[in-house]
C-alpha atoms as a PDB file:
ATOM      1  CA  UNK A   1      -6.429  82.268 -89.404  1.00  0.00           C
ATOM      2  CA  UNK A   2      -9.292  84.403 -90.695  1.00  0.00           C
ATOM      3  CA  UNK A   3     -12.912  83.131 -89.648  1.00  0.00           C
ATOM      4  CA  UNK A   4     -15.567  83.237 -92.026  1.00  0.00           C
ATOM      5  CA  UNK A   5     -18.818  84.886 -90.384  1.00  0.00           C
ATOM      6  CA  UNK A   6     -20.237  81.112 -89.777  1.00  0.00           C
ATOM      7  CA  UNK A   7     -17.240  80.360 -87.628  1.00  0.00           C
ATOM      8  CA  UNK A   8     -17.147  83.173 -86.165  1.00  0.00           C
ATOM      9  CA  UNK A   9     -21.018  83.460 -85.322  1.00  0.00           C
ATOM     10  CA  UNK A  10     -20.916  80.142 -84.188  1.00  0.00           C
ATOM     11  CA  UNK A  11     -17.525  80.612 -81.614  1.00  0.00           C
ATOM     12  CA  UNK A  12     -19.487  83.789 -79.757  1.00  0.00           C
ATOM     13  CA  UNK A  13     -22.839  81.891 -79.961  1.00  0.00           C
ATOM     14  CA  UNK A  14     -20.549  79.012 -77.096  1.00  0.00           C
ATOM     15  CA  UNK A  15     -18.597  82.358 -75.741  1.00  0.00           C
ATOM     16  CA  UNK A  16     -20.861  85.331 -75.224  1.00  0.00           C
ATOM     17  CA  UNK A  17     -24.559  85.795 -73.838  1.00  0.00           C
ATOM     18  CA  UNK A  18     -26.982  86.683 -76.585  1.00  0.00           C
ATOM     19  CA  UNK A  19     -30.418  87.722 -76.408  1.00  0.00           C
ATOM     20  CA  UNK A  20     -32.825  85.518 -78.590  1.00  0.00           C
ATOM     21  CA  UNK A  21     -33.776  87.148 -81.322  1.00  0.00           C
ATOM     22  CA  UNK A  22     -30.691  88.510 -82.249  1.00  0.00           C
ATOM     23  CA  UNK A  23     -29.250  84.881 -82.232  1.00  0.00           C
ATOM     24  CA  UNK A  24     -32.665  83.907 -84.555  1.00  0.00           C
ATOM     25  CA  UNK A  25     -31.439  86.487 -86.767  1.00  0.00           C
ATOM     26  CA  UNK A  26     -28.545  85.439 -87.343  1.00  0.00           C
ATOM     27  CA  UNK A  27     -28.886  81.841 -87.515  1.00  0.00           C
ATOM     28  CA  UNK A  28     -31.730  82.999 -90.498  1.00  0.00           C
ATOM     29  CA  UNK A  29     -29.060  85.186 -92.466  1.00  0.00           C
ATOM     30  CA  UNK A  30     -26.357  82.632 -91.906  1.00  0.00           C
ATOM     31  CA  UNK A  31     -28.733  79.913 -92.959  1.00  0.00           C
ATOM     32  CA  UNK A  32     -27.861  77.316 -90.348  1.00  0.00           C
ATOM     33  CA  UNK A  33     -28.960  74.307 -89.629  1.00  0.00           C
ATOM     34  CA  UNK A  34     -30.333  75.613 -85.978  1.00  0.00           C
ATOM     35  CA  UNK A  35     -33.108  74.648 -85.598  1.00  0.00           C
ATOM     36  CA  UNK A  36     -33.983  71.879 -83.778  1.00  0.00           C
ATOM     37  CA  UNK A  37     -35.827  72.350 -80.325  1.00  0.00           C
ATOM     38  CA  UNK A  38     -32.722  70.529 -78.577  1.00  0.00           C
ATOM     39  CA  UNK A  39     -29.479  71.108 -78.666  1.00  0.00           C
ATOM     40  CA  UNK A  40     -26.302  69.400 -77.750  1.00  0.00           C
ATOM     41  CA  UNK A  41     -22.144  70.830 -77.933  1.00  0.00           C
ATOM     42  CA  UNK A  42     -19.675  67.841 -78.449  1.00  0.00           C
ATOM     43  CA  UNK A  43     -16.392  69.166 -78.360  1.00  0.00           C
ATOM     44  CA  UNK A  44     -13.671  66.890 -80.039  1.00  0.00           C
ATOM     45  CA  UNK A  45     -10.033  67.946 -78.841  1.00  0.00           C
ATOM     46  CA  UNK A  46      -6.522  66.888 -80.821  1.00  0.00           C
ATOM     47  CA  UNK A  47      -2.990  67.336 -79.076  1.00  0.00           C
ATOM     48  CA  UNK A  48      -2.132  69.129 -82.307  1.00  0.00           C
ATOM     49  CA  UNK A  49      -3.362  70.411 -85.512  1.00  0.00           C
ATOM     50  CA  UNK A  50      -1.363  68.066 -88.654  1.00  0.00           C
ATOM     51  CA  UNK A  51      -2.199  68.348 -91.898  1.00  0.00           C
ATOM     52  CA  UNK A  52      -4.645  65.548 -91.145  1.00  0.00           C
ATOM     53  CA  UNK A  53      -6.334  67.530 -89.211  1.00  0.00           C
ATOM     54  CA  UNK A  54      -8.871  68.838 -92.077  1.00  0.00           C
ATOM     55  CA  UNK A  55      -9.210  65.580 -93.108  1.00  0.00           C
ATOM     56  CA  UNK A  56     -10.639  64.517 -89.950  1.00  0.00           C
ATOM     57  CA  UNK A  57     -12.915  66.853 -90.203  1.00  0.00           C
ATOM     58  CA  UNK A  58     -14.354  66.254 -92.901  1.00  0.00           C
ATOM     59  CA  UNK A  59     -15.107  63.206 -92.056  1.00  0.00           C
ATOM     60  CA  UNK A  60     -16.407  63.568 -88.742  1.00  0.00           C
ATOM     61  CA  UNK A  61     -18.664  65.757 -90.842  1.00  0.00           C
ATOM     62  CA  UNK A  62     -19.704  63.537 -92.644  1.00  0.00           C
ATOM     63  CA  UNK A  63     -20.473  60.950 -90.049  1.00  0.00           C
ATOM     64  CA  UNK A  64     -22.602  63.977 -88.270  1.00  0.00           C
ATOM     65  CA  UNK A  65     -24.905  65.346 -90.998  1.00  0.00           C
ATOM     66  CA  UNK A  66     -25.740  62.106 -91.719  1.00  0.00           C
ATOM     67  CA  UNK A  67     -27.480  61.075 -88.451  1.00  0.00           C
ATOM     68  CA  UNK A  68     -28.711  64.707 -87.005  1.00  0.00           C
ATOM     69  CA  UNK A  69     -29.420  68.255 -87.997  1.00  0.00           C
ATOM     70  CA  UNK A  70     -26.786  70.952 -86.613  1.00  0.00           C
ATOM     71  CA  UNK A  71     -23.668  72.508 -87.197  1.00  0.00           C
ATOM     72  CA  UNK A  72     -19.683  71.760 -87.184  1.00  0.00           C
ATOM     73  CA  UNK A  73     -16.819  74.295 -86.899  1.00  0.00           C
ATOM     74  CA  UNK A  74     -13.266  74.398 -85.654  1.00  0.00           C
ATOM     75  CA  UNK A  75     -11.854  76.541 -83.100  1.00  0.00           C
ATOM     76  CA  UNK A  76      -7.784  76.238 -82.440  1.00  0.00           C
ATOM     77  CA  UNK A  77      -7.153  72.670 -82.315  1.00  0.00           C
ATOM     78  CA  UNK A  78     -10.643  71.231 -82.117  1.00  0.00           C
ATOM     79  CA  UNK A  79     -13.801  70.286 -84.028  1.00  0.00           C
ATOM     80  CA  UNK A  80     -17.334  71.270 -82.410  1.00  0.00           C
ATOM     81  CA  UNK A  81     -20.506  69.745 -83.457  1.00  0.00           C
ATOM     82  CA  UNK A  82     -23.584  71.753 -82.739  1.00  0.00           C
ATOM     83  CA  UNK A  83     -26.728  69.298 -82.367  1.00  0.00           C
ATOM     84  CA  UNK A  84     -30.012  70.623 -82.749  1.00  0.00           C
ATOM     85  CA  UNK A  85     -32.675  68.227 -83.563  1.00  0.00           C
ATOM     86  CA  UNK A  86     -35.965  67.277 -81.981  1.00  0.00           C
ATOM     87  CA  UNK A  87     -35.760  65.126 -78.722  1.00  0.00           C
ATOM     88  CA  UNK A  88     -36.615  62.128 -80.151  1.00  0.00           C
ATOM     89  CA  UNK A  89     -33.988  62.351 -82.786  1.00  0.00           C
ATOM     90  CA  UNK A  90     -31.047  63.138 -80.356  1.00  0.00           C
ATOM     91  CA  UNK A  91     -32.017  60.520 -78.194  1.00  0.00           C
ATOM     92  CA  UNK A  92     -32.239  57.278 -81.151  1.00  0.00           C
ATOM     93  CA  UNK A  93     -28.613  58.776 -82.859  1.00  0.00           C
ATOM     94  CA  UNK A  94     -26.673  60.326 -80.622  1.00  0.00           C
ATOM     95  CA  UNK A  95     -24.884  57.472 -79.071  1.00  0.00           C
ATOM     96  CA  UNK A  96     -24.284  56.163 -81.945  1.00  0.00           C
ATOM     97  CA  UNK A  97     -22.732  58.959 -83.274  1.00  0.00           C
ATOM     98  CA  UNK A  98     -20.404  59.499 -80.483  1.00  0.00           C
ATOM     99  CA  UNK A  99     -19.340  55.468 -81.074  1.00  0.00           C
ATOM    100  CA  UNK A 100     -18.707  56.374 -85.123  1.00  0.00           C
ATOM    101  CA  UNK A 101     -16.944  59.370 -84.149  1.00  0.00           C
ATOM    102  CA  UNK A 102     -14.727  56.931 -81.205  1.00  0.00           C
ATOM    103  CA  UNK A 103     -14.246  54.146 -83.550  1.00  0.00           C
ATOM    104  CA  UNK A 104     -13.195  56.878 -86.642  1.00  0.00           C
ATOM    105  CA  UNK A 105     -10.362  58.421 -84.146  1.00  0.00           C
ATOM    106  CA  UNK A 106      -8.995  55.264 -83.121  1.00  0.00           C
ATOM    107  CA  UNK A 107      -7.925  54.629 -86.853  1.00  0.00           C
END
């Protein structure tokens, strides 16, 4: 699988130590949706990757950039969401998008 340089920023932004203005940088050039003064990693794991798989994404997507500001990539055979929002923001949605996210697997 080739990575597009989103993915790929976003999979050595978990992986590697960066210094902070290099990370600005590229979060600017890349224009992401980092920038929040909070941040949270929710990692969502599958036994395998089916042709579903994409599907799922999407919608977990969906569910996301609805509620809070951030990011969402896949790396091997799970979907990461990337929260960063203000404080107050995280704190009213997150839970519920964890339960969206619970409920939308279980189907």
């Amino acid at each position: 699988m080739i990575l597009g340089a989103k993915d790929y920023f976003l999979i050595t932004l978990l992986n590697e130590q960066r210094n902070k203005e290099e990370t600005e940088q590229n979060i600017g050039a890349l224009n992401l949706n980092l920038k929040g003064e909070s941040f949270v990693l929710i990692c969502v794991g599958f036994q395998n990757k089916s042709k579903a798989f994409k599907d799922v994404y999407e919608q977990i997507y969906g569910i996301f950039s609805g509620l809070l500001n951030g990011e969402t990539f896949i790396s091997g055979n799970r979907i990461f969401l990337i929260v960063s929002d203000d404080e107050a923001r995280i704190s009213k949605n997150l839970n519920h998008l964890l339960t969206l996210i619970f409920e939308h697997l279980e189907k």
